[in-house]
N, C-alpha and C. Protein backbone atom coordinates (compact mmCIF):
# COMPACT_ATOMS: atom_id res chain seq x y z
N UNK A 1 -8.53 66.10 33.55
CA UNK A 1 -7.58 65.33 32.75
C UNK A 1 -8.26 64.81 31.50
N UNK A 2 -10.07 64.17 31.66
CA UNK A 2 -10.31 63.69 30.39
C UNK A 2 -10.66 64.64 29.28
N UNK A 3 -10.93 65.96 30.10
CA UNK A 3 -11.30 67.43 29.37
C UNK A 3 -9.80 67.39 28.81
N UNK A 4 -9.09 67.91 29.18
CA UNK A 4 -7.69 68.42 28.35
C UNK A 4 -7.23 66.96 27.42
N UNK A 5 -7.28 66.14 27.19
CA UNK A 5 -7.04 64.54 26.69
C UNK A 5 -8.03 64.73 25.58
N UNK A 6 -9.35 65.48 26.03
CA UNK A 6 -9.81 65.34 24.72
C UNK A 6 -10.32 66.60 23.46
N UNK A 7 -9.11 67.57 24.57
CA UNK A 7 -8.81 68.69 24.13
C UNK A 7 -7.90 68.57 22.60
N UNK A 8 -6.91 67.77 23.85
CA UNK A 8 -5.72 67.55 23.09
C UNK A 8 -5.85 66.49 21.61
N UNK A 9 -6.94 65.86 21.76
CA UNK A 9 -7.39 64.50 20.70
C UNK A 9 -8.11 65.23 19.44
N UNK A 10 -8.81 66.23 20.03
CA UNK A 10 -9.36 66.85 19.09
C UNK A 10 -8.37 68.05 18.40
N UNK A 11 -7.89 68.62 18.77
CA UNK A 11 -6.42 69.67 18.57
C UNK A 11 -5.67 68.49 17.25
N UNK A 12 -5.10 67.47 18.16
CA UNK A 12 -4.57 66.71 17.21
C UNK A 12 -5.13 65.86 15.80
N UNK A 13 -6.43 65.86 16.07
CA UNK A 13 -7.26 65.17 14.97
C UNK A 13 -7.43 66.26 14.05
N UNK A 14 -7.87 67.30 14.30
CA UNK A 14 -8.39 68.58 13.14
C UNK A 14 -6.81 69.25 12.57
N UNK A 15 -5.34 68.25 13.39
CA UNK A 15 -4.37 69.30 12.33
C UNK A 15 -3.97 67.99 11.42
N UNK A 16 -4.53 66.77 12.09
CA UNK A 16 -3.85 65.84 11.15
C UNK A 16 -5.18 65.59 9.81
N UNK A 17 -6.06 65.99 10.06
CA UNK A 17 -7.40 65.91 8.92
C UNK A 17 -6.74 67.14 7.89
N UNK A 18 -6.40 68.37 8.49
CA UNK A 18 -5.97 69.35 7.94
C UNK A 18 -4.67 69.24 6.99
N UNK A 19 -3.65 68.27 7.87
CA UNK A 19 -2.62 67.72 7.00
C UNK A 19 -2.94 67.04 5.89
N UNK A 20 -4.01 66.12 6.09
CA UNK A 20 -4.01 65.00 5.27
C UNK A 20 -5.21 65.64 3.69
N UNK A 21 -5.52 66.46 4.21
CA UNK A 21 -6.28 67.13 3.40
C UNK A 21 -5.58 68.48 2.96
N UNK A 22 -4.48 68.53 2.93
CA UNK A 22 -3.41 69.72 2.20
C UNK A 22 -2.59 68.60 1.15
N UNK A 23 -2.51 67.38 2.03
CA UNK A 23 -1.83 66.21 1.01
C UNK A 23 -2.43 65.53 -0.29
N UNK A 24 -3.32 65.44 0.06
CA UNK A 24 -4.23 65.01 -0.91
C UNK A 24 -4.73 65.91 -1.92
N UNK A 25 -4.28 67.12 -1.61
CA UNK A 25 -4.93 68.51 -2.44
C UNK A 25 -3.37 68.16 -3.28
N UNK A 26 -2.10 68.75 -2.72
CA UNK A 26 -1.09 68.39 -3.40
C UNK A 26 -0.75 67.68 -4.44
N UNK A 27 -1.16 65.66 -3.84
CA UNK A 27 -1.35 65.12 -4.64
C UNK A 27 -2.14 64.91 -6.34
N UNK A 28 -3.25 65.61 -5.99
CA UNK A 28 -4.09 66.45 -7.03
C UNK A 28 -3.92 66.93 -7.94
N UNK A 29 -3.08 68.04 -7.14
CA UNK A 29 -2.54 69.23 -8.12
C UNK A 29 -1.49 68.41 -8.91
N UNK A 30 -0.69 67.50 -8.47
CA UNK A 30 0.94 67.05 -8.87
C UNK A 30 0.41 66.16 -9.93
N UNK A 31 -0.79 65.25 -9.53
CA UNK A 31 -1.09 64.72 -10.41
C UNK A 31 -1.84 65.00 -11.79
N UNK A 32 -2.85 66.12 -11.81
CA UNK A 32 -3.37 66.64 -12.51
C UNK A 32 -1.94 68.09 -13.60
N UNK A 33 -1.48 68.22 -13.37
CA UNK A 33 0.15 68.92 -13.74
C UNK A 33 0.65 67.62 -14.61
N UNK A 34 1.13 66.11 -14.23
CA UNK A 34 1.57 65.57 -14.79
C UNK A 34 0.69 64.78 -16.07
N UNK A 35 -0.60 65.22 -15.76
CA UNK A 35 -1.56 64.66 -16.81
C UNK A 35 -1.31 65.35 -17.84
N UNK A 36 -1.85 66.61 -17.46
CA UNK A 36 -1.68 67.67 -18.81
C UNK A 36 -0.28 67.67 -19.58
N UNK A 37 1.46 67.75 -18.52
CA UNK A 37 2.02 67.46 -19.16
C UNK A 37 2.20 66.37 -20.40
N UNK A 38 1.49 65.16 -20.12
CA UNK A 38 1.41 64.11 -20.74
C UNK A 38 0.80 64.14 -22.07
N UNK A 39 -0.30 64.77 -21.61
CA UNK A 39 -1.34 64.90 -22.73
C UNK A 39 -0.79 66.00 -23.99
N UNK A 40 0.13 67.43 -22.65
CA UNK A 40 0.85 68.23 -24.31
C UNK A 40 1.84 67.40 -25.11
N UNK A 41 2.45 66.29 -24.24
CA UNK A 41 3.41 65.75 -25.27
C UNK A 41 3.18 65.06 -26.15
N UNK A 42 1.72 64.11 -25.64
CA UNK A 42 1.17 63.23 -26.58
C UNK A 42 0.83 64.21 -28.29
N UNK A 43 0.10 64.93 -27.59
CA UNK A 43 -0.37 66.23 -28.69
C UNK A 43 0.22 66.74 -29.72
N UNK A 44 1.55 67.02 -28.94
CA UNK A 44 2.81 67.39 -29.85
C UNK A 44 3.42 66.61 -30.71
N UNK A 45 3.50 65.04 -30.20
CA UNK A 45 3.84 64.15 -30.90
C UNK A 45 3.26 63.74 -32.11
N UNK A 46 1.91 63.82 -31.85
CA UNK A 46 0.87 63.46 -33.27
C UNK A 46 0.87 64.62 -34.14
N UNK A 47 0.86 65.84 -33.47
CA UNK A 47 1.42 66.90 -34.77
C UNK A 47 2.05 66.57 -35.54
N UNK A 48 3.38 65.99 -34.38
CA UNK A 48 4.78 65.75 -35.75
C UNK A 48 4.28 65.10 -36.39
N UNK A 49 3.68 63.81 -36.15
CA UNK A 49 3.71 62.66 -37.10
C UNK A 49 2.48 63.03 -38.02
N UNK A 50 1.81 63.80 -37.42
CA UNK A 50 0.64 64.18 -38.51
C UNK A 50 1.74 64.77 -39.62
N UNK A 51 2.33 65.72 -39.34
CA UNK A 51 2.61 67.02 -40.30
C UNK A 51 3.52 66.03 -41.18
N UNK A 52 4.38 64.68 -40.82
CA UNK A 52 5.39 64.41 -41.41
C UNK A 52 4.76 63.36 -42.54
N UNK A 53 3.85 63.06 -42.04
CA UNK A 53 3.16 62.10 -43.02
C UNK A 53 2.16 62.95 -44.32
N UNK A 54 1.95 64.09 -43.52
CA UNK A 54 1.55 65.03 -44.96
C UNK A 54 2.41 65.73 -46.06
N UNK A 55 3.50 65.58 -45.11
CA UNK A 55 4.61 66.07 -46.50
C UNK A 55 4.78 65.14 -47.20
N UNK A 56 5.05 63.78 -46.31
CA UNK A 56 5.30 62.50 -47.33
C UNK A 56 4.13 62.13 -48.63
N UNK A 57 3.09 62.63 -47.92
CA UNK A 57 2.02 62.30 -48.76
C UNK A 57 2.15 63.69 -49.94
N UNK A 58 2.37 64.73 -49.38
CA UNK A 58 2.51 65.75 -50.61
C UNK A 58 3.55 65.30 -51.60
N UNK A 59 5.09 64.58 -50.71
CA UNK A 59 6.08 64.87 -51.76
C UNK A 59 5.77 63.81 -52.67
N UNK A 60 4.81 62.71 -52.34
CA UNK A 60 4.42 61.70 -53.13
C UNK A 60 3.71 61.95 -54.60
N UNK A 61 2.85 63.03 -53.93
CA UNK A 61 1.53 63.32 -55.08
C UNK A 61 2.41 64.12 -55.66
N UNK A 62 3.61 65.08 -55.84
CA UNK A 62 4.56 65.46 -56.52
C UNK A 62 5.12 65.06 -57.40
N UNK A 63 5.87 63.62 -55.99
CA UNK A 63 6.29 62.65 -57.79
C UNK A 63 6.00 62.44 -58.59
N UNK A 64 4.73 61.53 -58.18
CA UNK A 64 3.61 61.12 -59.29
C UNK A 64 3.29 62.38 -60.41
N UNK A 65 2.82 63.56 -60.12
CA UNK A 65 2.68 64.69 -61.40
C UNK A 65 4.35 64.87 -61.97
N UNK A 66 5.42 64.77 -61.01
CA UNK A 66 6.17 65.26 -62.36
C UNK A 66 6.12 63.78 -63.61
N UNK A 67 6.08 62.67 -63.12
CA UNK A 67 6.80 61.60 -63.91
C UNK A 67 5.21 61.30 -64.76
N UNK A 68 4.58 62.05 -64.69
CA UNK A 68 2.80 62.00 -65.48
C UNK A 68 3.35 62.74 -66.19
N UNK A 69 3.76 64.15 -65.63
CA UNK A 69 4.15 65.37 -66.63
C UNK A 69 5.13 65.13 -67.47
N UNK A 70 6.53 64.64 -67.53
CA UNK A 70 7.43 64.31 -67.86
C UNK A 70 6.73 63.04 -69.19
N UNK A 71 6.35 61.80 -68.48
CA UNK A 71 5.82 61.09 -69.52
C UNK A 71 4.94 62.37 -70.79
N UNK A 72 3.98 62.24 -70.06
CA UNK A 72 3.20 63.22 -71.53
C UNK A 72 3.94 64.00 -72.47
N UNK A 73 4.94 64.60 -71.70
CA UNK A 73 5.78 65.45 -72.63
C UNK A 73 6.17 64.60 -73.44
N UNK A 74 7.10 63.80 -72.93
CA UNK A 74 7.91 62.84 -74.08
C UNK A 74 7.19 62.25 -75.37
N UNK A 75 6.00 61.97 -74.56
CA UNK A 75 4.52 61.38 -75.57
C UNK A 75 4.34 62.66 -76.70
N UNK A 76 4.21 63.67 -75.88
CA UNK A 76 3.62 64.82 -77.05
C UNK A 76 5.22 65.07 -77.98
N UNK A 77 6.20 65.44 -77.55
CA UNK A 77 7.23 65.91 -77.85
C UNK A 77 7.80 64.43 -79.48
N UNK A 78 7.09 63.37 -78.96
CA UNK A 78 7.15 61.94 -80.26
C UNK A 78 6.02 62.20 -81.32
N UNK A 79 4.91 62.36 -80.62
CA UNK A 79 4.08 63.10 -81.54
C UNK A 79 4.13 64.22 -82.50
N UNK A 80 4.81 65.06 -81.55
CA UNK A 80 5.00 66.44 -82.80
C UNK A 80 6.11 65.86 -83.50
N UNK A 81 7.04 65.12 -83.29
CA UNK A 81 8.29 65.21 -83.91
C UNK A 81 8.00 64.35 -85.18
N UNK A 82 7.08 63.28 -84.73
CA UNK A 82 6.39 62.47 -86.27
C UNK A 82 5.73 63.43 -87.04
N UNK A 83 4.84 64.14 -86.71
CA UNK A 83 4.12 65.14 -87.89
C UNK A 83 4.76 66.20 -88.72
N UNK A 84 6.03 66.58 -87.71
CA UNK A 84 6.74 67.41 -88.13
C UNK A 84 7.60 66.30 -89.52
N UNK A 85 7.96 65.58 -88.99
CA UNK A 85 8.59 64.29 -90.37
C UNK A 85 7.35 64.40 -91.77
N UNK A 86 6.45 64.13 -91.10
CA UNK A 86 5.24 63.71 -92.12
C UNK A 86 5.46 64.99 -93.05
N UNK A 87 4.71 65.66 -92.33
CA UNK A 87 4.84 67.37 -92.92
C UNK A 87 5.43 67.86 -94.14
N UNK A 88 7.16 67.31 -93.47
CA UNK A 88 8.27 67.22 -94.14
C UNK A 88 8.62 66.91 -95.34
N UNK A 89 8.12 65.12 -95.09
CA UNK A 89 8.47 64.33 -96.30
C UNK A 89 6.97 64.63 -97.14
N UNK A 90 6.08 65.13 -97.03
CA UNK A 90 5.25 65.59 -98.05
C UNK A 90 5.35 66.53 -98.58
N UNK A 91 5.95 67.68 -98.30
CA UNK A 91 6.16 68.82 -98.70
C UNK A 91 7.40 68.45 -99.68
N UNK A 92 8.70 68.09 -99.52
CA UNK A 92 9.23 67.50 -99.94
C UNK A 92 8.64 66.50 -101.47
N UNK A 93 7.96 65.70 -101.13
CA UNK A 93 7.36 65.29 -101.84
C UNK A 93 6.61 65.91 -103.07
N UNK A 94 5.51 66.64 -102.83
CA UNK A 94 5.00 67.46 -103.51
C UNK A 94 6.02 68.37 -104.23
N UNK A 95 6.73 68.79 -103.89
CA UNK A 95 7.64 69.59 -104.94
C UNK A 95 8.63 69.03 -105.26
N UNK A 96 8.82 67.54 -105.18
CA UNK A 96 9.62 67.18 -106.38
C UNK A 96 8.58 67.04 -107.68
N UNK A 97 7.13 66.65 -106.93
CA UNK A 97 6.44 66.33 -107.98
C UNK A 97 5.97 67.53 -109.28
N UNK A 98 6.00 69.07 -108.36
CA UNK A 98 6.01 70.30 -109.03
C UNK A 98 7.01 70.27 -109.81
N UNK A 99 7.96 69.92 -109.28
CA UNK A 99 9.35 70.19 -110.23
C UNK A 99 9.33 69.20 -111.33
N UNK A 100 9.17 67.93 -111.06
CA UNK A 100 8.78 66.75 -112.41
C UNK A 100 7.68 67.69 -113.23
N UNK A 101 6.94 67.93 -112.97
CA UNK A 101 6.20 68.17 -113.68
C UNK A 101 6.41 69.41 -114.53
N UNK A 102 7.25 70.62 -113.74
CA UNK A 102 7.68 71.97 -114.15
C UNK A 102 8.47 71.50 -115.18
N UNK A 103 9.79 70.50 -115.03
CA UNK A 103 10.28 70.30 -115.71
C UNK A 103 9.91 69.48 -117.39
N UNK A 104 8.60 68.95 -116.99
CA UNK A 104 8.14 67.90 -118.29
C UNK A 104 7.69 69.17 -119.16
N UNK A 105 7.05 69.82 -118.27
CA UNK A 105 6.44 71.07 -119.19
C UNK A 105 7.44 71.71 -120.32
């Protein structure tokens, strides 16, 4: 009787070690699965926000060159338009003075 009792103790101990050690493997696995899930989403998430903050930052440095570009133009476009006056009223100038003078002749 204590032979089969500790037949039976040992039978029952090596399926419940066996259980508990298929559980714990499970647990493992389930847990190590939900890590990685975690970690691709985290991952994924900072992409986005990486990628979204680099456009912001591109469409920024965009603005900034057109309204640089835009200014300068306007700057150059005042510039030429005065010399082109100057130009003008001297040329102008000078040949009324040809002509006064063509004419005194």
């Amino acid at each position: 009787v204590v032979s089969e009792l500790e037949k039976a103790h040992a039978t029952k101990a090596a399926e419940l070690e066996k259980e508990c050690s298929n559980k714990i493997e499970e647990a493992r696995a389930s847990v190590t699965s939900e890590l990685e899930r975690a970690h691709a989403t985290k991952v994924a998430e900072m992409e986005r926000d990486h990628s979204a903050k680099i456009e912001e930052a591109r469409a920024s440095v965009v603005s900034e060159l057109e309204k640089a570009h835009a200014t300068k133009a306007a700057e150059l476009e005042k510039e030429c338009s005065n010399k082109i006056e100057e130009a003008r009223a001297s040329v102008t100038s000078e040949l009324e003075r040809a002509h006064a003078t063509k004419v005194a002749e």
